[in-house]
PDB file of N, CA and C in Angstrom:
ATOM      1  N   UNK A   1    -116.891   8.530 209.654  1.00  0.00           N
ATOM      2  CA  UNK A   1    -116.122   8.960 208.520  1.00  0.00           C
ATOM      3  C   UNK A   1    -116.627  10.345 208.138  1.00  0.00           C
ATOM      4  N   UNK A   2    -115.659  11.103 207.535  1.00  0.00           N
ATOM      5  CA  UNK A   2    -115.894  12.692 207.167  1.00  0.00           C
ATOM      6  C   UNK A   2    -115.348  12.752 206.001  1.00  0.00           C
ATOM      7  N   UNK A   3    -115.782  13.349 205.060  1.00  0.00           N
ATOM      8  CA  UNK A   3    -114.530  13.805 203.908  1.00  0.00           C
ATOM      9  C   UNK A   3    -116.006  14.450 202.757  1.00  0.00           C
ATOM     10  N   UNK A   4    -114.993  15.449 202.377  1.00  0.00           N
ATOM     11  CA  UNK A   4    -115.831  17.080 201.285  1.00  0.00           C
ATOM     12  C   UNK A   4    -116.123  16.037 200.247  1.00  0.00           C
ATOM     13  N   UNK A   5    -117.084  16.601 199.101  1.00  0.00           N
ATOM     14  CA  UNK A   5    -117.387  16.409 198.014  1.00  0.00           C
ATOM     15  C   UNK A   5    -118.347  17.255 197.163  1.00  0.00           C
ATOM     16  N   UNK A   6    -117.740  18.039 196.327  1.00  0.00           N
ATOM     17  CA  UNK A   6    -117.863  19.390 195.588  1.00  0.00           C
ATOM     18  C   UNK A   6    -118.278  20.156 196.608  1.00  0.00           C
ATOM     19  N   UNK A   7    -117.106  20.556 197.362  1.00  0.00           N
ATOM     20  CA  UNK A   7    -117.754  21.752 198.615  1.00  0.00           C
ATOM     21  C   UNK A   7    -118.510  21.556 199.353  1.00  0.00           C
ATOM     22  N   UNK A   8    -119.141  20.545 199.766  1.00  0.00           N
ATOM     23  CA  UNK A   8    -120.180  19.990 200.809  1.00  0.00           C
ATOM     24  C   UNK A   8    -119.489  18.677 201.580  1.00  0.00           C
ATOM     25  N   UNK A   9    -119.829  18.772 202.739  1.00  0.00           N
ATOM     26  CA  UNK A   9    -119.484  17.914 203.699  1.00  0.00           C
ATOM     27  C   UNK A   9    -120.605  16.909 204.036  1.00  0.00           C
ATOM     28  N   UNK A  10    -119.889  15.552 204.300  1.00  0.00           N
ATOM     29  CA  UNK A  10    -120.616  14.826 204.373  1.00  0.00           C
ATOM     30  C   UNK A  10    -120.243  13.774 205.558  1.00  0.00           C
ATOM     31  N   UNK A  11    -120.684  12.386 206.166  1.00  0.00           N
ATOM     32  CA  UNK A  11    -120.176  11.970 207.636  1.00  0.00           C
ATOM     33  C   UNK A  11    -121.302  10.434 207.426  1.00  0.00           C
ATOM     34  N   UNK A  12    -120.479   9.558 207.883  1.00  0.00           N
ATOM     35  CA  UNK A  12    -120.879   8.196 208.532  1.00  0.00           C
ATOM     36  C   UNK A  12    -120.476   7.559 209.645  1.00  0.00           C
ATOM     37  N   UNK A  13    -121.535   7.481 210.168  1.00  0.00           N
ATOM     38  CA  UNK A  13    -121.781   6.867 211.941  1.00  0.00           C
ATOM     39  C   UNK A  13    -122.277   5.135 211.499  1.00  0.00           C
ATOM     40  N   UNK A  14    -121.033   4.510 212.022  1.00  0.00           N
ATOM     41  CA  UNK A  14    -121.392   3.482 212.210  1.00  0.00           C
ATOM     42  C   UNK A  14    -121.400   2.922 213.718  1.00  0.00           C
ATOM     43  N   UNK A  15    -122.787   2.140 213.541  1.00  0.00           N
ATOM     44  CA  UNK A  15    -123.179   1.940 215.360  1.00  0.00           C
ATOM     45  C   UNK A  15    -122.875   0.305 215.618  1.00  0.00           C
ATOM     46  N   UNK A  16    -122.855   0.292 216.576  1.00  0.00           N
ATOM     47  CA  UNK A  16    -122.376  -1.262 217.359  1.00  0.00           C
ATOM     48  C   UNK A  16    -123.348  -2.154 216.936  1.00  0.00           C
ATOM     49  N   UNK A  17    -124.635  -1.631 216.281  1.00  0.00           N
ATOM     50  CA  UNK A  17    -124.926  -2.809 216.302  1.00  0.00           C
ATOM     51  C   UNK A  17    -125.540  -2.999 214.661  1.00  0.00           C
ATOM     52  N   UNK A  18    -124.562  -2.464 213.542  1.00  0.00           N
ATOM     53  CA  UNK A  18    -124.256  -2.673 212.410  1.00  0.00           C
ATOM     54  C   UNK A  18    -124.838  -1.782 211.476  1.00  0.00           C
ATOM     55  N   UNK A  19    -125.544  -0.724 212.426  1.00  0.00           N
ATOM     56  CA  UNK A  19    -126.107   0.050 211.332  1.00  0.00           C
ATOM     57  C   UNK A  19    -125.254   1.133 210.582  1.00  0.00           C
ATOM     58  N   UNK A  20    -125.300   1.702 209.446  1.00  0.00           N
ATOM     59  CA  UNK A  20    -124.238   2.334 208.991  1.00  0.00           C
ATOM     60  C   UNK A  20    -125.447   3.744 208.889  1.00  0.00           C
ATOM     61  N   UNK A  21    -125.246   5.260 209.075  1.00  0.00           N
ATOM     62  CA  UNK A  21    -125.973   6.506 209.186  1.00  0.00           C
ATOM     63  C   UNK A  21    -125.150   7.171 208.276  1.00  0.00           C
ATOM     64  N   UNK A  22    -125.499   7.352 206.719  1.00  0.00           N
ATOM     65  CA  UNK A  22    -125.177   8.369 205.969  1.00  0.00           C
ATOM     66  C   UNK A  22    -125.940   9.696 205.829  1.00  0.00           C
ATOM     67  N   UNK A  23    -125.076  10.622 205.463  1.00  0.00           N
ATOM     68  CA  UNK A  23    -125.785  12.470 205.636  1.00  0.00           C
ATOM     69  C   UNK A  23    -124.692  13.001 204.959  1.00  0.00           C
ATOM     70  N   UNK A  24    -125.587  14.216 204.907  1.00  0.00           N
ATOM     71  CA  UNK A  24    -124.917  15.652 204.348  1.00  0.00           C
ATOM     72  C   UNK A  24    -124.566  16.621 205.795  1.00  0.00           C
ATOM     73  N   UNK A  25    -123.715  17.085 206.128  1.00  0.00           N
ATOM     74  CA  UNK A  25    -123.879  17.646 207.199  1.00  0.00           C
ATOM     75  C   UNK A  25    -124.899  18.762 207.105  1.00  0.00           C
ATOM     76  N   UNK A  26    -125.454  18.747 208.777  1.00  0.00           N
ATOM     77  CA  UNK A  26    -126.235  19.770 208.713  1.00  0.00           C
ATOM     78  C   UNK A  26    -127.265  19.765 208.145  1.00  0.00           C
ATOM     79  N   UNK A  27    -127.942  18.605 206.986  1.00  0.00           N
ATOM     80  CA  UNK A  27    -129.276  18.166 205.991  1.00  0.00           C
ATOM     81  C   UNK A  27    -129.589  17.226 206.714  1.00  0.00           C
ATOM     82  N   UNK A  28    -130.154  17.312 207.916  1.00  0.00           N
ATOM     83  CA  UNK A  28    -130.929  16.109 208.582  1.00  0.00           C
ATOM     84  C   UNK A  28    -131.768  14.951 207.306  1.00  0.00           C
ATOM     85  N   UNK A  29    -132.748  15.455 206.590  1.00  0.00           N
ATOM     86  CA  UNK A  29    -133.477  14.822 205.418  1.00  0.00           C
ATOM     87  C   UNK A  29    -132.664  14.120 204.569  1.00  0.00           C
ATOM     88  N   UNK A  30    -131.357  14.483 204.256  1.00  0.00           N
ATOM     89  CA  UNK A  30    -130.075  13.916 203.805  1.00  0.00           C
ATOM     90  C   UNK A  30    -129.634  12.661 203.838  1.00  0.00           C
ATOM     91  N   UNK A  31    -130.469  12.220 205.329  1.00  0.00           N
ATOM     92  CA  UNK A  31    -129.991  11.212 205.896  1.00  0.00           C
ATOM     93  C   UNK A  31    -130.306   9.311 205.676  1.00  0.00           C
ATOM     94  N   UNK A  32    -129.480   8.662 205.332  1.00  0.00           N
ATOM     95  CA  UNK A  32    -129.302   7.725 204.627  1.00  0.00           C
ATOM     96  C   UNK A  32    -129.062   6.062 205.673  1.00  0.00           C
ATOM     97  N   UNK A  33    -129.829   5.405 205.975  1.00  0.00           N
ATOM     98  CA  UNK A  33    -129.493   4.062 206.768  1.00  0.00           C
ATOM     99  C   UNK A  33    -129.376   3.201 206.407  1.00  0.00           C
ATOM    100  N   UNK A  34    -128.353   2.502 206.515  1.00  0.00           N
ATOM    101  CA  UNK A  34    -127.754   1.108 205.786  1.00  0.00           C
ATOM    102  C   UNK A  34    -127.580   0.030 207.088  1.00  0.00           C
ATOM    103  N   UNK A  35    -128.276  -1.116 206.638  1.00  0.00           N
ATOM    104  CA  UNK A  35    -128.086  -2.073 207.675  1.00  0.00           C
ATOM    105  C   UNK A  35    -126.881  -3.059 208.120  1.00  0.00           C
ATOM    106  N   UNK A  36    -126.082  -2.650 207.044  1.00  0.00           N
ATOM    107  CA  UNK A  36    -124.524  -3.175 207.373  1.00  0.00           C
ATOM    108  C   UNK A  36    -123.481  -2.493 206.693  1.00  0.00           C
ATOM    109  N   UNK A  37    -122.557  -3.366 206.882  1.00  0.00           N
ATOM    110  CA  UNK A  37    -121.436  -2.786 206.002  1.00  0.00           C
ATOM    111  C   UNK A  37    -121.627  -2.725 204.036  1.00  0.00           C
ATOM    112  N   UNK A  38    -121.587  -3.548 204.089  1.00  0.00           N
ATOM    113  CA  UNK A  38    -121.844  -4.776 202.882  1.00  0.00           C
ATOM    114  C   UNK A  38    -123.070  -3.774 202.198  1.00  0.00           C
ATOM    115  N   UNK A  39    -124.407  -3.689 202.606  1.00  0.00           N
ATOM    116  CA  UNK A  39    -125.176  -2.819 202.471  1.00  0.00           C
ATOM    117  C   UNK A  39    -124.953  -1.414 202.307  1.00  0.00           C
ATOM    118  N   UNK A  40    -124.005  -0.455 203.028  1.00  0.00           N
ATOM    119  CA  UNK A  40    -123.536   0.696 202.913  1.00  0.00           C
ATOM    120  C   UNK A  40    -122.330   0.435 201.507  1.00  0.00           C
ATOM    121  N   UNK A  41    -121.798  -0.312 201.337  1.00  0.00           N
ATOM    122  CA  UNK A  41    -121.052  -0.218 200.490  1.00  0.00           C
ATOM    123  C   UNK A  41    -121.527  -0.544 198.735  1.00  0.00           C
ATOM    124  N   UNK A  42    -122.613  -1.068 198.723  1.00  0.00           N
ATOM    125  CA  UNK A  42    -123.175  -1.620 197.458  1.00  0.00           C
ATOM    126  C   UNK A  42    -124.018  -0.016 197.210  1.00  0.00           C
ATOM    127  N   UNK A  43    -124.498   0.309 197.899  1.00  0.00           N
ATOM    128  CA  UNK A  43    -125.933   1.158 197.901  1.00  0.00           C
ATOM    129  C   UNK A  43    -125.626   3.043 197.845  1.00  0.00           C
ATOM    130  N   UNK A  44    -124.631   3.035 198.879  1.00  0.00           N
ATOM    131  CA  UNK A  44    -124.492   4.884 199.838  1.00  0.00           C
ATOM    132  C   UNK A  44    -124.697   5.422 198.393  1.00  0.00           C
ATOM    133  N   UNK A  45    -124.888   6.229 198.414  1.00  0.00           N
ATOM    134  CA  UNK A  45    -125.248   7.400 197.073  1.00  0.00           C
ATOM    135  C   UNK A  45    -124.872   8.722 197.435  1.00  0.00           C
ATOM    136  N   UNK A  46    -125.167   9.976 196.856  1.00  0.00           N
ATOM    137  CA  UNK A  46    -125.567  11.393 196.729  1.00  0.00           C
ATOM    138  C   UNK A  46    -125.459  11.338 195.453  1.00  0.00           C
ATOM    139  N   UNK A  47    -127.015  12.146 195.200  1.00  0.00           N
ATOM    140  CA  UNK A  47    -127.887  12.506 194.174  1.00  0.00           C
ATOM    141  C   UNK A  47    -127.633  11.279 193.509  1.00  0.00           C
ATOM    142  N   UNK A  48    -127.612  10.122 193.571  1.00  0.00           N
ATOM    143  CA  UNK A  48    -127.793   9.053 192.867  1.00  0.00           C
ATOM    144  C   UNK A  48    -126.424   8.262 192.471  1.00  0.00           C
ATOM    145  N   UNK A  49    -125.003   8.939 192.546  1.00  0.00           N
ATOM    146  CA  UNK A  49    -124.171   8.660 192.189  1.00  0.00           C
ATOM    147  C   UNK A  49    -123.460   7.722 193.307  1.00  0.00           C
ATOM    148  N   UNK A  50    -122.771   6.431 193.550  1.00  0.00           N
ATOM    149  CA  UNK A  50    -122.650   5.620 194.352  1.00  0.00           C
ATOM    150  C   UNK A  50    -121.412   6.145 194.677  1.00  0.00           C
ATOM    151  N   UNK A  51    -121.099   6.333 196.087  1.00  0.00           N
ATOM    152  CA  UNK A  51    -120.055   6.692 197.085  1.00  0.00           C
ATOM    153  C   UNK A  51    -118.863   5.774 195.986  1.00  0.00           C
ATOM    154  N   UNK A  52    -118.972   4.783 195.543  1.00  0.00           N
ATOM    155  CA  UNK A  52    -117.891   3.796 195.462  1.00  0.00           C
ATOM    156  C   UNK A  52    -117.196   4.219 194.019  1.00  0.00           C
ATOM    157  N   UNK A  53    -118.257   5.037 193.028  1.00  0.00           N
ATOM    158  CA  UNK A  53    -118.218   5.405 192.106  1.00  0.00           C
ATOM    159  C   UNK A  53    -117.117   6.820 192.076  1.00  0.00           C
ATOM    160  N   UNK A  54    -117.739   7.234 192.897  1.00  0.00           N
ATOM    161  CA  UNK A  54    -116.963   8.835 193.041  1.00  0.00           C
ATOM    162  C   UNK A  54    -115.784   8.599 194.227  1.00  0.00           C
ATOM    163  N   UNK A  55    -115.223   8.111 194.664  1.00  0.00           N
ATOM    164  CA  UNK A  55    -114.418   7.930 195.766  1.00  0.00           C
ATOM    165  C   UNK A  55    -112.993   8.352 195.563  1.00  0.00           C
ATOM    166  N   UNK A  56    -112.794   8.756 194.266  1.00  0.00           N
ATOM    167  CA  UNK A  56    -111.270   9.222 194.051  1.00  0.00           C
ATOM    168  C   UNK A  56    -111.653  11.031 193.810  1.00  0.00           C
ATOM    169  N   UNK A  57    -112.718  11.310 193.660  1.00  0.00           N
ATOM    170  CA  UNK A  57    -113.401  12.476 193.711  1.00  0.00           C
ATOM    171  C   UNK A  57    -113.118  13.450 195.453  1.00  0.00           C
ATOM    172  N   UNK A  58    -113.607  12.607 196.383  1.00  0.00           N
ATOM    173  CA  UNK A  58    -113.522  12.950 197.585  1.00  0.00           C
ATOM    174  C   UNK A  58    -112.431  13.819 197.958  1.00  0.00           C
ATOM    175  N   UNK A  59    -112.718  14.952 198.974  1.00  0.00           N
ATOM    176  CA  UNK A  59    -111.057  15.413 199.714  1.00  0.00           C
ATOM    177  C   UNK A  59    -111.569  15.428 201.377  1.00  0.00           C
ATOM    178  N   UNK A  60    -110.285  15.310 202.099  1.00  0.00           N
ATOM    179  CA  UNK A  60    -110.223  15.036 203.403  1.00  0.00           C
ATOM    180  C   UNK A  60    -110.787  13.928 203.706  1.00  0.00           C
ATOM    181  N   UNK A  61    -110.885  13.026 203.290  1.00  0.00           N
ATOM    182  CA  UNK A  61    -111.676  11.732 203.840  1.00  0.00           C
ATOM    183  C   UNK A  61    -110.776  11.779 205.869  1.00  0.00           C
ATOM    184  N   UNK A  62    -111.594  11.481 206.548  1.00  0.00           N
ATOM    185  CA  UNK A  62    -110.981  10.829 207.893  1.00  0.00           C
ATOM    186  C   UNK A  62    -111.626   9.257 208.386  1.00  0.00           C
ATOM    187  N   UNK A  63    -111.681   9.265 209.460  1.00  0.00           N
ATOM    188  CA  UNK A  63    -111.888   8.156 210.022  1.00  0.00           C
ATOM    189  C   UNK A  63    -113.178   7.790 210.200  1.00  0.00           C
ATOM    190  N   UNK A  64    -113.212   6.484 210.216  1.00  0.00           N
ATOM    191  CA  UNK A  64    -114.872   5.493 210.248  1.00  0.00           C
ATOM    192  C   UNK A  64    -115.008   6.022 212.302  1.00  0.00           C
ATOM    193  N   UNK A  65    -116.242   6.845 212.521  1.00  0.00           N
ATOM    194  CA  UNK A  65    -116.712   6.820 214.109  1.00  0.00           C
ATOM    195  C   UNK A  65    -117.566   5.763 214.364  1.00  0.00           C
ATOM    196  N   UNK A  66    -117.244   4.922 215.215  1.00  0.00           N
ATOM    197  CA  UNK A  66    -118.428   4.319 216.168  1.00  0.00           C
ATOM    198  C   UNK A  66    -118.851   4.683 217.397  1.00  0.00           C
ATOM    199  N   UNK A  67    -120.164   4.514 217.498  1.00  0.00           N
ATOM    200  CA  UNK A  67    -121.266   4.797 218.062  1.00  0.00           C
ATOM    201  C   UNK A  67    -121.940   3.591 218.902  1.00  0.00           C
ATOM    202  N   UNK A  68    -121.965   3.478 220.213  1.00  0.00           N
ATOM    203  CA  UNK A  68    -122.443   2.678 221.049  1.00  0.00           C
ATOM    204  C   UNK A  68    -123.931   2.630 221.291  1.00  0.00           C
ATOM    205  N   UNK A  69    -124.613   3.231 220.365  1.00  0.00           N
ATOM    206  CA  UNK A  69    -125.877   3.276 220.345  1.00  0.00           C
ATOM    207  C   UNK A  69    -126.857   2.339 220.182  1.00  0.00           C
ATOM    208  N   UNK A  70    -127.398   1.537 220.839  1.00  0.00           N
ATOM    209  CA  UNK A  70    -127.264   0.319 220.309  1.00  0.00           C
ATOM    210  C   UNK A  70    -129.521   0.660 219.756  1.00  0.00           C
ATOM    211  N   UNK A  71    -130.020   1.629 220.157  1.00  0.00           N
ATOM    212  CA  UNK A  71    -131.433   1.623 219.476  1.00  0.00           C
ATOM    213  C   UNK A  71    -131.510   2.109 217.955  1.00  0.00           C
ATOM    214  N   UNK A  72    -130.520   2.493 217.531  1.00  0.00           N
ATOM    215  CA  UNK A  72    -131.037   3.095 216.661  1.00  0.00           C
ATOM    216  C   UNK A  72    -131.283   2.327 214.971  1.00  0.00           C
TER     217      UNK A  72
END
């Protein structure tokens, strides 16, 4: 998934084997791991404010990527 929020871009990799990878693009340290769905959805943040909270805020949202990665 991709989509802006106040001028910054942001992206979630979800992998095959349920982990969900939140970030800021480009802010490696940014970076946010959720062990499921369920988990990514109660929890994801920036600066403290919950993804679920701000979600009508967002522009360009696209699509959920999966990732066959299965170590990570």
């Amino acid at each position: 998934m991709e989509f802006t929020y106040k001028e910054k871009e942001y992206g979630a990799f979800y992998f095959t084997n349920g982990l969900i990878e939140f970030f800021q693009d480009r802010i490696p340290e940014s970076t946010q791991d959720y062990k499921s769905t369920e988990d990514f959805e109660s929890n994801a943040h920036i600066n403290g404010i919950l993804l679920k909270d701000m979600w009508y805020d967002v522009k360009g949202a696209q699509f959920m990527q999966c990732r066959s990665r299965e170590d990570k």
